[in-house]
Protein backbone atom coordinates (compact mmCIF):
# COMPACT_ATOMS: atom_id res chain seq x y z
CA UNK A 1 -5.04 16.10 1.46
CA UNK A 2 -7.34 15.94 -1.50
CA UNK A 3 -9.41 13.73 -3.77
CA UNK A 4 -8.83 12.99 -7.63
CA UNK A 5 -11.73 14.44 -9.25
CA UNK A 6 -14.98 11.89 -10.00
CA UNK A 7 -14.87 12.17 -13.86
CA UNK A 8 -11.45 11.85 -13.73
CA UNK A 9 -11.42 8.94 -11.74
CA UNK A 10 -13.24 6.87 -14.30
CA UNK A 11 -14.67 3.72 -13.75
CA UNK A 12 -17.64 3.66 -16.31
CA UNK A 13 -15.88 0.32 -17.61
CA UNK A 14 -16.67 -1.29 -14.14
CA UNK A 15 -18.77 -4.21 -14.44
CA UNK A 16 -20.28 -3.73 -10.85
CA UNK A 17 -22.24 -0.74 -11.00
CA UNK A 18 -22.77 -0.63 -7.18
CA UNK A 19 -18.81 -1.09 -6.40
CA UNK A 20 -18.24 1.77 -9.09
CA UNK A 21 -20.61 4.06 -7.43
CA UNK A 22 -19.33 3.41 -3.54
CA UNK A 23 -15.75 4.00 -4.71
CA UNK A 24 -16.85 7.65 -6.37
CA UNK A 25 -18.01 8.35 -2.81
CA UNK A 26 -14.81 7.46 -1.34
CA UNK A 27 -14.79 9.05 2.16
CA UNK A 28 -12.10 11.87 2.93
CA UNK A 29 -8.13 10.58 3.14
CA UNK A 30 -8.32 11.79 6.58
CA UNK A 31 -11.17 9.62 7.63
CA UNK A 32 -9.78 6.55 5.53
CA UNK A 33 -6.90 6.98 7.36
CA UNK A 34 -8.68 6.47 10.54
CA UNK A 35 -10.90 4.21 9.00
CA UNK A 36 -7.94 1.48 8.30
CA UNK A 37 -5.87 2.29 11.42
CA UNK A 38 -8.82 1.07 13.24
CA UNK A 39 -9.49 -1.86 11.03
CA UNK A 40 -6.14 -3.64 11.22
CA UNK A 41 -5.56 -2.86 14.83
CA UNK A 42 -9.25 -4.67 15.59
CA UNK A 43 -7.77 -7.46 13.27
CA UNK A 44 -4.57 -7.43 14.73
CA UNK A 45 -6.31 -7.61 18.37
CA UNK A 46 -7.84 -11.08 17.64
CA UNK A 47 -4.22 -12.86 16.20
CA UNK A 48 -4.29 -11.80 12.48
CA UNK A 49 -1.32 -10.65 10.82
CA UNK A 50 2.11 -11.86 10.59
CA UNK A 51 6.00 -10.42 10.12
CA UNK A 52 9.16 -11.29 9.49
CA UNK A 53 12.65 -10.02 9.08
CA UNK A 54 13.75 -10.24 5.58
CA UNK A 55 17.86 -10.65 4.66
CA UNK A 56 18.63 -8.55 1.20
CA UNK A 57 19.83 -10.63 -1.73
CA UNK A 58 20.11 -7.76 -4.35
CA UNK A 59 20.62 -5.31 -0.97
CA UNK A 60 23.45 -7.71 0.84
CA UNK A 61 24.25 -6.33 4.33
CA UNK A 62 20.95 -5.49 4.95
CA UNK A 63 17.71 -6.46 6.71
CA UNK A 64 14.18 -4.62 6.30
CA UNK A 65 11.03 -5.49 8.49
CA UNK A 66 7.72 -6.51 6.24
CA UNK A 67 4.53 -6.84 8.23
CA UNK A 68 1.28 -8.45 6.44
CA UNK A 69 -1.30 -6.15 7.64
CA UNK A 70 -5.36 -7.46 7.72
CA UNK A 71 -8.68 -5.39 7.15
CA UNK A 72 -11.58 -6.17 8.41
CA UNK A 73 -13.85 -5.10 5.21
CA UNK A 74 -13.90 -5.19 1.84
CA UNK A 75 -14.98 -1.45 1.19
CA UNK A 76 -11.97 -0.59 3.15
CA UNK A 77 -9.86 -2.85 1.11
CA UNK A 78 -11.20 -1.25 -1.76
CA UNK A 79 -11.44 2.77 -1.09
CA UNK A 80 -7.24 2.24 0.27
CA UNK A 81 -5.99 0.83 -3.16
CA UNK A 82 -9.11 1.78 -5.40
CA UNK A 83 -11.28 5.12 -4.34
CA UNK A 84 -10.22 8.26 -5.25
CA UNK A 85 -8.81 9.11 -2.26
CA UNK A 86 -7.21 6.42 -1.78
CA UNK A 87 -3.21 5.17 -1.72
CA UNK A 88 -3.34 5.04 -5.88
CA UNK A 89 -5.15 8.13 -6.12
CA UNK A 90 -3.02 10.18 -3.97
CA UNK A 91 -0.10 9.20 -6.11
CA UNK A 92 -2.46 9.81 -9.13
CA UNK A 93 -2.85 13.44 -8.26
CA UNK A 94 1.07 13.92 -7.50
CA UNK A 95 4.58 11.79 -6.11
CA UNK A 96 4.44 14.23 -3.64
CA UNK A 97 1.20 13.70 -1.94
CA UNK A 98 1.52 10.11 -2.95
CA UNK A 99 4.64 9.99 -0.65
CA UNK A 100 2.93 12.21 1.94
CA UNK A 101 0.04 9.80 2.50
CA UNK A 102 2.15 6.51 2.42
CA UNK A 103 4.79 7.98 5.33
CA UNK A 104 0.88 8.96 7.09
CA UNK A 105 0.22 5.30 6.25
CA UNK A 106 3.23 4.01 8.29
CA UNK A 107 3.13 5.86 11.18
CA UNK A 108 -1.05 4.95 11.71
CA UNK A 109 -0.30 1.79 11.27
CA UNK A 110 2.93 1.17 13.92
CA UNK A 111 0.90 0.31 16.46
CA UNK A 112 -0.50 -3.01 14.49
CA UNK A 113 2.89 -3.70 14.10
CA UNK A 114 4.13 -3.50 17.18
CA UNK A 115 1.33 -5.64 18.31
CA UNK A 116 2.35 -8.39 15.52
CA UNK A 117 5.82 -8.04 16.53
CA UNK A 118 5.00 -8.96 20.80
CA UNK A 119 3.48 -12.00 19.71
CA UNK A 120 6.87 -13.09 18.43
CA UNK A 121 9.66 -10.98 18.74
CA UNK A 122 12.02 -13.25 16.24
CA UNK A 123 14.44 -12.46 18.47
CA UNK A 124 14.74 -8.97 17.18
CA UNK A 125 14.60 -5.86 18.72
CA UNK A 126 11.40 -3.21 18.55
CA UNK A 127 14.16 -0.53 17.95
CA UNK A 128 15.43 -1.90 14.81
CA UNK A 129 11.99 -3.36 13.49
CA UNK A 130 10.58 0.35 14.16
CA UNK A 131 13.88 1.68 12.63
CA UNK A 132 13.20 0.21 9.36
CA UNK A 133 9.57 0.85 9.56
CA UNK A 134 10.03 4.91 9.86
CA UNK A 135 12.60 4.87 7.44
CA UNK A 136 12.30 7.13 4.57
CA UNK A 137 11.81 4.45 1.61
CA UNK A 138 8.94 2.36 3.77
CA UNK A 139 5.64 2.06 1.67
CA UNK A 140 2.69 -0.67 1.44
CA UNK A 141 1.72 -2.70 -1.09
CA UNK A 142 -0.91 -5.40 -2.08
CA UNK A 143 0.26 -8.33 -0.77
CA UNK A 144 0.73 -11.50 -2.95
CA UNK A 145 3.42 -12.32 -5.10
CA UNK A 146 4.14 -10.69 -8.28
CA UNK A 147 0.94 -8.59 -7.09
CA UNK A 148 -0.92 -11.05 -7.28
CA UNK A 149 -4.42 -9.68 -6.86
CA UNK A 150 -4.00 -7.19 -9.77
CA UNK A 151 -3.53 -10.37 -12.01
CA UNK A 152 -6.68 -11.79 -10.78
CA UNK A 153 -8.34 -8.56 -10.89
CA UNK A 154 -10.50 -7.54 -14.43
CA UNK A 155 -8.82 -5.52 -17.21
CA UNK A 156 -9.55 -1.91 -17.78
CA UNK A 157 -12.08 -0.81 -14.94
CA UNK A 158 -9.76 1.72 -13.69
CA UNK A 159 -9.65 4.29 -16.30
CA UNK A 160 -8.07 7.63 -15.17
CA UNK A 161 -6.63 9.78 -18.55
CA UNK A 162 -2.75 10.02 -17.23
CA UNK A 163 -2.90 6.31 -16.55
CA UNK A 164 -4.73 5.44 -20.06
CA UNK A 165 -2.37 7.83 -22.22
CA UNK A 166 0.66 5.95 -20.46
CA UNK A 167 -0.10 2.09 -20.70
CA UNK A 168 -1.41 -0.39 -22.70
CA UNK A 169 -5.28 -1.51 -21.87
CA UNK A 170 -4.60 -4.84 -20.37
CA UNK A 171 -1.98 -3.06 -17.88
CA UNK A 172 -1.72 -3.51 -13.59
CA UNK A 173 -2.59 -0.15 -13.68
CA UNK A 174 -6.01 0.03 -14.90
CA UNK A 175 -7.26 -2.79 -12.47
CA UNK A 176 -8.95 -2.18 -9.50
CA UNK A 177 -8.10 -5.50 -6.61
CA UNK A 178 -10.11 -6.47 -4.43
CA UNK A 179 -8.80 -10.05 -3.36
CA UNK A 180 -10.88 -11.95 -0.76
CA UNK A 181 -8.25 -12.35 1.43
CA UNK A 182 -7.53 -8.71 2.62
CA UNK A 183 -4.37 -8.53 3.77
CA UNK A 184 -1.53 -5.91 2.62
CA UNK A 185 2.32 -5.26 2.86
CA UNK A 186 3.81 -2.89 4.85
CA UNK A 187 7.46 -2.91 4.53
CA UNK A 188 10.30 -1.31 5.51
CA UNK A 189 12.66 0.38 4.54
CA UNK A 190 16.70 -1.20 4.25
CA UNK A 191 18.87 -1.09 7.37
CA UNK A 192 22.36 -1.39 7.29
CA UNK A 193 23.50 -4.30 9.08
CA UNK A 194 27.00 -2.45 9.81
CA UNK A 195 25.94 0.83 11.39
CA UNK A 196 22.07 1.00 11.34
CA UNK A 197 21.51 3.12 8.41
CA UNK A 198 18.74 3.65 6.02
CA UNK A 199 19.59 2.24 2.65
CA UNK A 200 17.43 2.80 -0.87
CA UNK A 201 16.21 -0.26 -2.11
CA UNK A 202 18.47 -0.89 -5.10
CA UNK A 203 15.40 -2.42 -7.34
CA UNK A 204 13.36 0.42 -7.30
CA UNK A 205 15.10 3.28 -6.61
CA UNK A 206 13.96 6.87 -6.88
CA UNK A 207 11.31 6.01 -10.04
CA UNK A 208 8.64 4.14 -7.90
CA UNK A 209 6.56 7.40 -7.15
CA UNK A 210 6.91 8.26 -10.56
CA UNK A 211 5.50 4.77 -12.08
CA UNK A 212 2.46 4.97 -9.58
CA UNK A 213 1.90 8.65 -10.46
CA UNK A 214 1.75 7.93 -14.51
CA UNK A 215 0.91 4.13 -14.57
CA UNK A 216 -0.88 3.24 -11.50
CA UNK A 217 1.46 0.37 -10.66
CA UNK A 218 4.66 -0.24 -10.06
């Protein structure tokens, strides 16, 4: 895995000089990997985090699993959906490795879930909560309606070129979040409720990597 470049991961617009600086020295995607795994299973471990099985309207017939994840600091918070080697950034440098660290995502963080899920089961089965979880179209996300934190976030910190060239200056894309509450989505992918199959979510479709790759937001 690799790291957008610093001066093209520009953040000279940042109003926080210090927060601009620590997200330039974003660790490794390796150890940020590690880094969050640990975090939300040490949240997880003393009752945060919640889950529930969610019924499609749009996607009738089918059921997908969405976990609300928690961190246990801000810099984490930040260098996952704002350091340049972080969930954005990945799908800044291509869909590809985008995709490739949000399936690494998942699977580091099943063991949170599964944790969530033992505290109350909903009467649902592991099996078909992991099922969804695993599936190919499972991602995370910020978590707050209508992305909530990227509203509340300041306009134009978050300046890489592809991003800039693609959107208007007030865009999602060219925030940087960092709610206090730091909590994020980790949902699954559509199941069939006839035979157990993976199903694409019908909203986004096959252009979400694409829309994080040239607008930083989807």
């Amino acid at each position: 895995m690799q790291m957008v470049g610093a001066e093209e991961w520009d953040l000279s617009n940042m109003r926080d000089r210090a927060r601009a600086a620590r997200l330039l020295a974003s660790p490794e995607p390796e150890i940020l990997l590690t880094t969050v795994a640990k975090e939300a299973s040490a949240a997880v471990a003393t009752g945060n985090g919640h889950w529930c099985w969610q019924d499609g309207e749009e996607m009738l017939g089918c059921g997908r699993a969405i976990f609300v994840l928690p961190l246990l600091t801000s810099g984490t918070y930040d260098f996952l959906f704002n350091g340049r080697s972080g969930y954005r950034a990945q799908y800044y440098l291509s869909c590809e490795e985008g995709e490739h660290f949000d399936a690494l995502l998942v699977e580091v963080l099943l063991g949170s879930a599964r944790s969530i899920f033992e505290r109350d089961t909903k009467g649902h089965w592991w099996d078909d909560v992991c099922r969804s979880l695993r599936g190919a179209w499972s991602k995370i996300w910020v978590t707050g309606k209508n992305s909530e934190p990227f509203q509340d976030a300041r306009e134009g910190e978050l300046r890489p070129p592809r991003w800039v060239a693609n959107v208007p200056h007030d865009t999602f894309g060219l925030r940087a979040p960092l709610p206090p509450v730091l909590d994020f989505d980790l949902k699954g992918t559509w199941i069939s409720n006839a035979d157990k199959s993976e199903q694409q979510d019908k909203e986004f479709k096959d252009d979400r990597s694409f829309r994080l790759h040239t607008r930083g937001f989807v």
